[in-house]
N, C-alpha and C. Protein backbone atom coordinates (compact mmCIF):
# COMPACT_ATOMS: atom_id res chain seq x y z
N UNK A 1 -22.24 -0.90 14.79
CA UNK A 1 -21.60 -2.00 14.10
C UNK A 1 -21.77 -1.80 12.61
N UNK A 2 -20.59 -1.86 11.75
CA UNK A 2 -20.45 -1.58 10.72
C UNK A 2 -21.25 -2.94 9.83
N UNK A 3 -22.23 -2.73 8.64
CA UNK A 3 -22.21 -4.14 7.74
C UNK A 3 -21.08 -3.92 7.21
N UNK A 4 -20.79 -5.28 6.58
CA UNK A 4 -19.44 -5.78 5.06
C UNK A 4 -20.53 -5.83 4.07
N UNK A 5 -19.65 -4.88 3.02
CA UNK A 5 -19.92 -4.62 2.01
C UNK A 5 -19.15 -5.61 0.92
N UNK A 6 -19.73 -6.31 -0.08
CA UNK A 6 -18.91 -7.05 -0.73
C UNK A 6 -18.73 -6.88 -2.14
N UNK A 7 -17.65 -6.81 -2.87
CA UNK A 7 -16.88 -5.91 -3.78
C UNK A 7 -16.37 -7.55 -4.65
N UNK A 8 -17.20 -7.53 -5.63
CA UNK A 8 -16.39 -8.28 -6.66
C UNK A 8 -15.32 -7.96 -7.46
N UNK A 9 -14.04 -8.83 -7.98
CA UNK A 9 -13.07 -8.71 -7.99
C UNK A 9 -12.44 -9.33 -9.27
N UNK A 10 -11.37 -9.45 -9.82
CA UNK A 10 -11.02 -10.50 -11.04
C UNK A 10 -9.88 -10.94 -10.38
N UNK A 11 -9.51 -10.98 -9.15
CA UNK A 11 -8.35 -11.51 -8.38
C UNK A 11 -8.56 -12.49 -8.26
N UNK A 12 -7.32 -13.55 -8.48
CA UNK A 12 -7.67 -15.34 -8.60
C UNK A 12 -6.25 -15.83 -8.06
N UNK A 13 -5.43 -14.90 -7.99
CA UNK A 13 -3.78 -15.81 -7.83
C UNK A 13 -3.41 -15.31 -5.96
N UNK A 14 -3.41 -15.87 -5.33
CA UNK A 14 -3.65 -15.89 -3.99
C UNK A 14 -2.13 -15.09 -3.40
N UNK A 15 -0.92 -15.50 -4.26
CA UNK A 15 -0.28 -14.73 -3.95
C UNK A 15 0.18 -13.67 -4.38
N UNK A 16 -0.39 -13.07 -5.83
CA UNK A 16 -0.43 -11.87 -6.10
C UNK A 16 -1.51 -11.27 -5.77
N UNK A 17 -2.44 -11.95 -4.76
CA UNK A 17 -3.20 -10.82 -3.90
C UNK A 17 -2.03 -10.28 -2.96
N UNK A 18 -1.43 -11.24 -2.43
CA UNK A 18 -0.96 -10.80 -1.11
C UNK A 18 0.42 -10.00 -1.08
N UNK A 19 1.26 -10.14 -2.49
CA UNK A 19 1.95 -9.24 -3.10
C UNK A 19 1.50 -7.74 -3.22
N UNK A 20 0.30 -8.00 -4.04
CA UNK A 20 -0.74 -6.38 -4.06
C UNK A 20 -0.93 -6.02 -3.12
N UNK A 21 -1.42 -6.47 -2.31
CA UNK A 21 -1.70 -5.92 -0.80
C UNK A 21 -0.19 -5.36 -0.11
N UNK A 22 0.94 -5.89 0.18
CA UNK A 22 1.79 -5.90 0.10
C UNK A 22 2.10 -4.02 -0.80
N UNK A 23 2.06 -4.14 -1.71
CA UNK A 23 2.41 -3.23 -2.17
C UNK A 23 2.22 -2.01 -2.16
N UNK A 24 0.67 -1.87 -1.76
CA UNK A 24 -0.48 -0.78 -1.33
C UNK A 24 -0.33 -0.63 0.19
N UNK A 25 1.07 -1.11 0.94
CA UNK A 25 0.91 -0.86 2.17
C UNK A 25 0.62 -2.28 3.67
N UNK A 26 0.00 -2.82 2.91
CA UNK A 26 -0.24 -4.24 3.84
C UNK A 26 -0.01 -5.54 3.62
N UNK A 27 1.46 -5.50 4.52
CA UNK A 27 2.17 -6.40 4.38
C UNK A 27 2.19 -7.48 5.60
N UNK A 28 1.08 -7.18 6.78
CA UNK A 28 1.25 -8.14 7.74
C UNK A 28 -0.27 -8.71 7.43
N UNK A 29 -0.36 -9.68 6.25
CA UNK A 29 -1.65 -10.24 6.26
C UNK A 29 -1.79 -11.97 7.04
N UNK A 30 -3.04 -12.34 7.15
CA UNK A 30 -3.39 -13.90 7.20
C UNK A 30 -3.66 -14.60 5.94
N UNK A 31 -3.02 -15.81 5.92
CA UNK A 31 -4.04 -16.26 4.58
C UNK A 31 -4.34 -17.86 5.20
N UNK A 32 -5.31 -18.59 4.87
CA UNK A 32 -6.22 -19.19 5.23
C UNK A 32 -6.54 -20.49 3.85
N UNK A 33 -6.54 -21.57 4.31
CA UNK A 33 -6.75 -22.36 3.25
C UNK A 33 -8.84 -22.52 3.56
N UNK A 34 -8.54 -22.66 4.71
CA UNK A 34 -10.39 -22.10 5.08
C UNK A 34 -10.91 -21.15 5.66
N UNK A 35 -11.79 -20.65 5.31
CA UNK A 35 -12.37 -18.95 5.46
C UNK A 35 -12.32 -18.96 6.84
N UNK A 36 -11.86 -17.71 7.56
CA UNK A 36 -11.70 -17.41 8.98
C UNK A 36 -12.81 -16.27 9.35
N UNK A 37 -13.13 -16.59 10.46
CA UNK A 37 -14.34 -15.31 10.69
C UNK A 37 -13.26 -13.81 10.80
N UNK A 38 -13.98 -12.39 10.31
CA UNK A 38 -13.75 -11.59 10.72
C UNK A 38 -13.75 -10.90 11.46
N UNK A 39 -13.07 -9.84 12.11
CA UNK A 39 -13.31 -9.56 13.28
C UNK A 39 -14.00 -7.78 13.34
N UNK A 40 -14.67 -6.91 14.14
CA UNK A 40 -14.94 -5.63 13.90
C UNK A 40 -14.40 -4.94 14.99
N UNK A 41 -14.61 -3.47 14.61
CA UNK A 41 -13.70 -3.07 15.39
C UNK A 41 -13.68 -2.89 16.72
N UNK A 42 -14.78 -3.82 17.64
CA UNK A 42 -14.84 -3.83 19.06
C UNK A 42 -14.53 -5.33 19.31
N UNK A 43 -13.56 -5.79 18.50
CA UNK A 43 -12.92 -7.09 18.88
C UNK A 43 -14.15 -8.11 18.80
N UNK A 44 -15.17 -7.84 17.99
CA UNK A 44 -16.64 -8.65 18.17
C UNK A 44 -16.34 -9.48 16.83
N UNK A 45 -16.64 -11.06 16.94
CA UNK A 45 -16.52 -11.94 15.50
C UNK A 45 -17.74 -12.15 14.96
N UNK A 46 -17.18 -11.25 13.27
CA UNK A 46 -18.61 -11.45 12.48
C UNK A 46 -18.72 -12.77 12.37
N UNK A 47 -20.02 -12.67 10.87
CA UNK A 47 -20.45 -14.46 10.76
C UNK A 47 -19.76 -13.87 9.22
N UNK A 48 -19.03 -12.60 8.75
CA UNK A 48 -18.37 -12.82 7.36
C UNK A 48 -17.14 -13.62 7.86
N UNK A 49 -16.86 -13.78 6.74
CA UNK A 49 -15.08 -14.69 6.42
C UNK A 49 -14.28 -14.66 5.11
N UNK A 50 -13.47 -15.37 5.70
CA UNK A 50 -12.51 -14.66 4.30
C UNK A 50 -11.23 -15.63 4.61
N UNK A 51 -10.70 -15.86 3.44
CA UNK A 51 -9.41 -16.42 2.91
C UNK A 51 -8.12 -15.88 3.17
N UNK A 52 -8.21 -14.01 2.79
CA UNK A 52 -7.15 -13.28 3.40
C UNK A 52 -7.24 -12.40 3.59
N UNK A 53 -6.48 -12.42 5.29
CA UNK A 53 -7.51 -11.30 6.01
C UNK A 53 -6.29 -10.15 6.13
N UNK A 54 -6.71 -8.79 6.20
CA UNK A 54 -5.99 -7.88 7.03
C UNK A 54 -6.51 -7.41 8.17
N UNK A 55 -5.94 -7.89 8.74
CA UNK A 55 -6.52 -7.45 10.71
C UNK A 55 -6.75 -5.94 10.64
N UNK A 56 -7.59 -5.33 11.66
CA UNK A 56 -7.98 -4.33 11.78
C UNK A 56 -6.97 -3.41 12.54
N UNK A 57 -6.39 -4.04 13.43
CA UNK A 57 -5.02 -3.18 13.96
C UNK A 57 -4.38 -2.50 12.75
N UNK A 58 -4.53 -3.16 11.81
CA UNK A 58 -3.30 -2.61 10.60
C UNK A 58 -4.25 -1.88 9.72
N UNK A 59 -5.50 -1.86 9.73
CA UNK A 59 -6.05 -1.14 8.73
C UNK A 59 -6.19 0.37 9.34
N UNK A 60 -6.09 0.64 10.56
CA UNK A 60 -6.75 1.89 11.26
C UNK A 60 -7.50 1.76 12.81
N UNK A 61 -7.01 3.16 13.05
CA UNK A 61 -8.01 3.17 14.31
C UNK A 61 -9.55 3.02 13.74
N UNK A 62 -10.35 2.31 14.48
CA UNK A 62 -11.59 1.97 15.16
C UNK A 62 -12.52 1.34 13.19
N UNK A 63 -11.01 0.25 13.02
CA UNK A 63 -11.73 0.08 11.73
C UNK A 63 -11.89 -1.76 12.24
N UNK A 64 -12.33 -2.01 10.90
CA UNK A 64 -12.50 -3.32 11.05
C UNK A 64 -11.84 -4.56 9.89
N UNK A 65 -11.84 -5.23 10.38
CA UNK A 65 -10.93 -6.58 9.39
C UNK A 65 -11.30 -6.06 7.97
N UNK A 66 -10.71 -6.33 7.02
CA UNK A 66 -10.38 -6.36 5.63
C UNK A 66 -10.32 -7.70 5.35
N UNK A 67 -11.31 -8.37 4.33
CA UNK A 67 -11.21 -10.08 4.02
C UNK A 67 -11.03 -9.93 2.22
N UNK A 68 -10.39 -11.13 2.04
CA UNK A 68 -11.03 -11.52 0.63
C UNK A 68 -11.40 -12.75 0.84
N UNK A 69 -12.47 -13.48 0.18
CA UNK A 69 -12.98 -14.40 -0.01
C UNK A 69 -12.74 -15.25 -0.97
N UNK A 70 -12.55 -16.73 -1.15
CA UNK A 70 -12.45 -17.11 -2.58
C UNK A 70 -13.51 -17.76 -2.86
N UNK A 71 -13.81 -17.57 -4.06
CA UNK A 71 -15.30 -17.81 -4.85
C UNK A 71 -15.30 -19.42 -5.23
N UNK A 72 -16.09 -20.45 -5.67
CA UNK A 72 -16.22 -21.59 -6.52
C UNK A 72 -15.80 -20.90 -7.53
N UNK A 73 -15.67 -19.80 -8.62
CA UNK A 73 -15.17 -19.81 -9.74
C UNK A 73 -13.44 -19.29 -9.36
N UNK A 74 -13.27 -19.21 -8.70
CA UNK A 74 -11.52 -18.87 -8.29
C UNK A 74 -11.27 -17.56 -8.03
N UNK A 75 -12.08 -16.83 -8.38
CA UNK A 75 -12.16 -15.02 -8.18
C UNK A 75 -12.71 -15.00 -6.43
N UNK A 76 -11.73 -13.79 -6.05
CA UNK A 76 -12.15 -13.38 -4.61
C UNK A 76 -13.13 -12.47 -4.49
N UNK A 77 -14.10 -12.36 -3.60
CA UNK A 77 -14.86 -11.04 -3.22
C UNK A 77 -14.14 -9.98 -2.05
N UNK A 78 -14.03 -8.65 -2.53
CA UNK A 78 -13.87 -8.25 -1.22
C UNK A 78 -14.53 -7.76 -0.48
N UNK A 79 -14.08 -8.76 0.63
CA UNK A 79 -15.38 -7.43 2.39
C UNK A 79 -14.48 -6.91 2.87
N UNK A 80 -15.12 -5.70 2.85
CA UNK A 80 -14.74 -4.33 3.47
C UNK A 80 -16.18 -3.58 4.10
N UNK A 81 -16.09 -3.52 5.15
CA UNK A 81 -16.59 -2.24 6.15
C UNK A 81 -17.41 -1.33 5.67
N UNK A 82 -18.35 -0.76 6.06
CA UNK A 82 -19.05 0.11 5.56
C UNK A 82 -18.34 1.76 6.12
N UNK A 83 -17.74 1.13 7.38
CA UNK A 83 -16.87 2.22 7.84
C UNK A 83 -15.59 2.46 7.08
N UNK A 84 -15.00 1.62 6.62
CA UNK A 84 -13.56 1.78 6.04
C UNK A 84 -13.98 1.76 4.68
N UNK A 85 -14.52 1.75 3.95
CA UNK A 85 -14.97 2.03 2.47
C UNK A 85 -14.94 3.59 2.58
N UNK A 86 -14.68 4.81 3.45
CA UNK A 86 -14.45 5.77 2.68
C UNK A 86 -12.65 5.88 2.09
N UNK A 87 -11.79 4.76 2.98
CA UNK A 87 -10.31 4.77 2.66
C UNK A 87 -10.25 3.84 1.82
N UNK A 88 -11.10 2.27 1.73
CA UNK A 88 -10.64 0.97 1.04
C UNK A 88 -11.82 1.46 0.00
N UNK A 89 -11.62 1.73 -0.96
CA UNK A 89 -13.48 2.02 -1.70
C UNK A 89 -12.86 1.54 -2.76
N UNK A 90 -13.75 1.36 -4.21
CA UNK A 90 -12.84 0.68 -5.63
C UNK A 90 -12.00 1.51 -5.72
N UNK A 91 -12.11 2.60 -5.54
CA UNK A 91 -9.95 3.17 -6.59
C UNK A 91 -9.31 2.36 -5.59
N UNK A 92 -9.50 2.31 -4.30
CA UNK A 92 -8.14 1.39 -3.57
C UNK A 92 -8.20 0.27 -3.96
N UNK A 93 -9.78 -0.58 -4.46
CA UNK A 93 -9.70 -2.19 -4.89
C UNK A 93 -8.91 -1.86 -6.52
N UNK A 94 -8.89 -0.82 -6.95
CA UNK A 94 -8.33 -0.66 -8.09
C UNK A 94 -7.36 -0.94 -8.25
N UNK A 95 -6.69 -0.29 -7.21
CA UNK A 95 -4.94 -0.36 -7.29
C UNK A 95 -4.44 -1.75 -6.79
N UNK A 96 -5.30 -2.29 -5.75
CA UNK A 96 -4.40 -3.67 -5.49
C UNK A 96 -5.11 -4.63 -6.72
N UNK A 97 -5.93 -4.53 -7.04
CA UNK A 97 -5.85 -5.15 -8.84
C UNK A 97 -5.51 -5.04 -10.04
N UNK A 98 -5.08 -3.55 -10.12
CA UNK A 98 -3.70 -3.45 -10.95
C UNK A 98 -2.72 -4.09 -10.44
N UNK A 99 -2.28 -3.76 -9.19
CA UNK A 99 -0.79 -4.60 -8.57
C UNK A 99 -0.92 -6.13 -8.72
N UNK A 100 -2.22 -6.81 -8.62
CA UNK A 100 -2.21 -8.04 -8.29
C UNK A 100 -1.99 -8.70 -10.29
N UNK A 101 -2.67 -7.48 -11.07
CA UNK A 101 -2.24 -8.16 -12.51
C UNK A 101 -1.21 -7.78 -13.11
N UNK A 102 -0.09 -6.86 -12.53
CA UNK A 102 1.29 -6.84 -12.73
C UNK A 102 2.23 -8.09 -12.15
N UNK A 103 1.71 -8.29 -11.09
CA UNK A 103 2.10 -9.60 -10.38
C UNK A 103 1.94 -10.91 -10.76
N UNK A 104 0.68 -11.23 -11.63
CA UNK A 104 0.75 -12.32 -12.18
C UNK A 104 0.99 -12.16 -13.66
N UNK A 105 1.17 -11.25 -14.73
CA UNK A 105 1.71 -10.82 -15.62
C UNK A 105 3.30 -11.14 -15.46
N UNK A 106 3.97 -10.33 -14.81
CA UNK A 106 5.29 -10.45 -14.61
C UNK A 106 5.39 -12.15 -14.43
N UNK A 107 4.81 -12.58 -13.46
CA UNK A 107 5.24 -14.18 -12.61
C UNK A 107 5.00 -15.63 -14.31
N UNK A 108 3.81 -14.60 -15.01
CA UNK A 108 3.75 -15.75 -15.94
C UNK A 108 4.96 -15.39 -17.13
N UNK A 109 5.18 -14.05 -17.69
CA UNK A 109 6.45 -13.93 -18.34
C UNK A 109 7.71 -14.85 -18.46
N UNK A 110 7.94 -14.43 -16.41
CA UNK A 110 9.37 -15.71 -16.43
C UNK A 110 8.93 -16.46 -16.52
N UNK A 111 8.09 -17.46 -16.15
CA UNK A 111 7.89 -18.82 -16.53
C UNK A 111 8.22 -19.10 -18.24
N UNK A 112 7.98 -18.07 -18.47
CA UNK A 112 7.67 -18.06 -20.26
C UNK A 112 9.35 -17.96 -20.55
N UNK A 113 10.31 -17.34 -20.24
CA UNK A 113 11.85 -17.12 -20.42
C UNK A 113 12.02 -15.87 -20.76
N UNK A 114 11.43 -14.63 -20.07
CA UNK A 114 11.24 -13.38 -20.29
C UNK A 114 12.39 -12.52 -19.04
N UNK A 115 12.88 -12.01 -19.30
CA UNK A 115 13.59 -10.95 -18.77
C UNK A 115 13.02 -9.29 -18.98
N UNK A 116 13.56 -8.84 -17.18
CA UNK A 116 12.28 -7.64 -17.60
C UNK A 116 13.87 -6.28 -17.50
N UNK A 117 13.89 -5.63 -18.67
CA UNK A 117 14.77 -5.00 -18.74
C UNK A 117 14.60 -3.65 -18.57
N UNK A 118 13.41 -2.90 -18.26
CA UNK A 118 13.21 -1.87 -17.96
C UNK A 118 11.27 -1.76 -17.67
N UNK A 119 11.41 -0.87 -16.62
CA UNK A 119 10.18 -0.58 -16.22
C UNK A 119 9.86 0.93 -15.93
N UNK A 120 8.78 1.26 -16.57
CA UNK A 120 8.09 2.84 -15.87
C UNK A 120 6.90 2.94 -16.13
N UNK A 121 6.75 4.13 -14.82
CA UNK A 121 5.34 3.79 -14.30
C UNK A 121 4.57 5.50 -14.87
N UNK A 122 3.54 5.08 -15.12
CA UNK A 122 3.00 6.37 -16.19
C UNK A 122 2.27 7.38 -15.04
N UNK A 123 2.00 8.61 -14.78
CA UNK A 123 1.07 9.27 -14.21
C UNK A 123 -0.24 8.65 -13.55
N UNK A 124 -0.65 8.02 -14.67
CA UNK A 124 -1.89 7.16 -14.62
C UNK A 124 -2.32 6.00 -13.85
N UNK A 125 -1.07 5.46 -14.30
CA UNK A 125 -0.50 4.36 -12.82
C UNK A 125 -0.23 3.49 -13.88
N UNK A 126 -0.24 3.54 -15.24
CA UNK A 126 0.13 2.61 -16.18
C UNK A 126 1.64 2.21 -15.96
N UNK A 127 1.91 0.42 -16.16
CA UNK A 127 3.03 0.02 -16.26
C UNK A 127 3.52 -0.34 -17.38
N UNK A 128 4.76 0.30 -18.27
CA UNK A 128 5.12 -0.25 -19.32
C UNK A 128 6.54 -0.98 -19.31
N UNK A 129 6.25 -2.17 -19.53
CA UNK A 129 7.61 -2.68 -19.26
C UNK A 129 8.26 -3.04 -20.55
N UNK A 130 9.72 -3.51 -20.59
CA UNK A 130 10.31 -3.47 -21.59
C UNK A 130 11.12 -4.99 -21.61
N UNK A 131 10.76 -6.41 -22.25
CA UNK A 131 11.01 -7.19 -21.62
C UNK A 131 12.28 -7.76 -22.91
N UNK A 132 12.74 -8.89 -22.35
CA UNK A 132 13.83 -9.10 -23.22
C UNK A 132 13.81 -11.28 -23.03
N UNK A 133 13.89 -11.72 -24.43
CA UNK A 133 13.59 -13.06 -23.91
C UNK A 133 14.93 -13.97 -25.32
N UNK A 134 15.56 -14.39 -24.10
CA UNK A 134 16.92 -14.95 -24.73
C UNK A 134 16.66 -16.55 -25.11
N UNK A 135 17.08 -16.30 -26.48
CA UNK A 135 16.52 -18.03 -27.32
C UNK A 135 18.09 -18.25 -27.50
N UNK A 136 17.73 -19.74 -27.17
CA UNK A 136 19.14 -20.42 -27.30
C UNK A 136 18.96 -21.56 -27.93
């Protein structure tokens, strides 16, 4: 039986987690207004939990649930597996927290009256966008 390892995070916008996730591949998540137990990969329910889960069917053979947690300060933790941390490890929490702050970057723009008129994505994984905001 694998422990959860827990991975602090600066993720706070619940649906540009699930956008990020989404984007990195996992798009059939749960989300939870109260923490749900996790599950491992012999169908056994931990005593971790989490806000939004990716089931273990979708993460891999003989892996186990993927959670985020939400904190009292609004930031999620992530549990992840001691087994699946050689595939989910920080460069992967990396990338769905880049995705998740392109996601709320972009989402607060339009609110702002921003138009996004061109986008590219650098080697690095840098996003430079090119935005355009019409005053009337």
């Amino acid at each position: 039986m694998s422990h959860y390892t827990t991975l602090t995070t600066r993720i706070t916008d619940t649906e540009a987690l699930c956008g990020a996730l989404a984007d990195v591949g996992y798009d059939d998540l749960e989300v939870y207004d109260q923490p749900q137990r996790l599950v491992g990969f012999q169908g056994d329910p931990r005593g971790d939990r989490a806000h939004v889960i990716i089931r273990r069917k979708h993460v891999g053979l003989a892996s186990n649930d993927i959670g985020f947690l939400r904190q009292d300060s609004g930031t999620f933790l992530a549990l992840i597996s001691e087994y699946d941390l050689g595939k989910h490890n920080e460069a992967w929490l990396g990338q769905v927290t880049a995705r998740h702050a392109y996601r709320v970057t972009s989402k607060t723009l339009a609110t702002q009256g921003f138009d996004l008129v061109d986008e590219q994505t650098e080697r690095d994984g840098t996003v430079r966008m090119v935005l355009r905001r019409t005053q009337y």
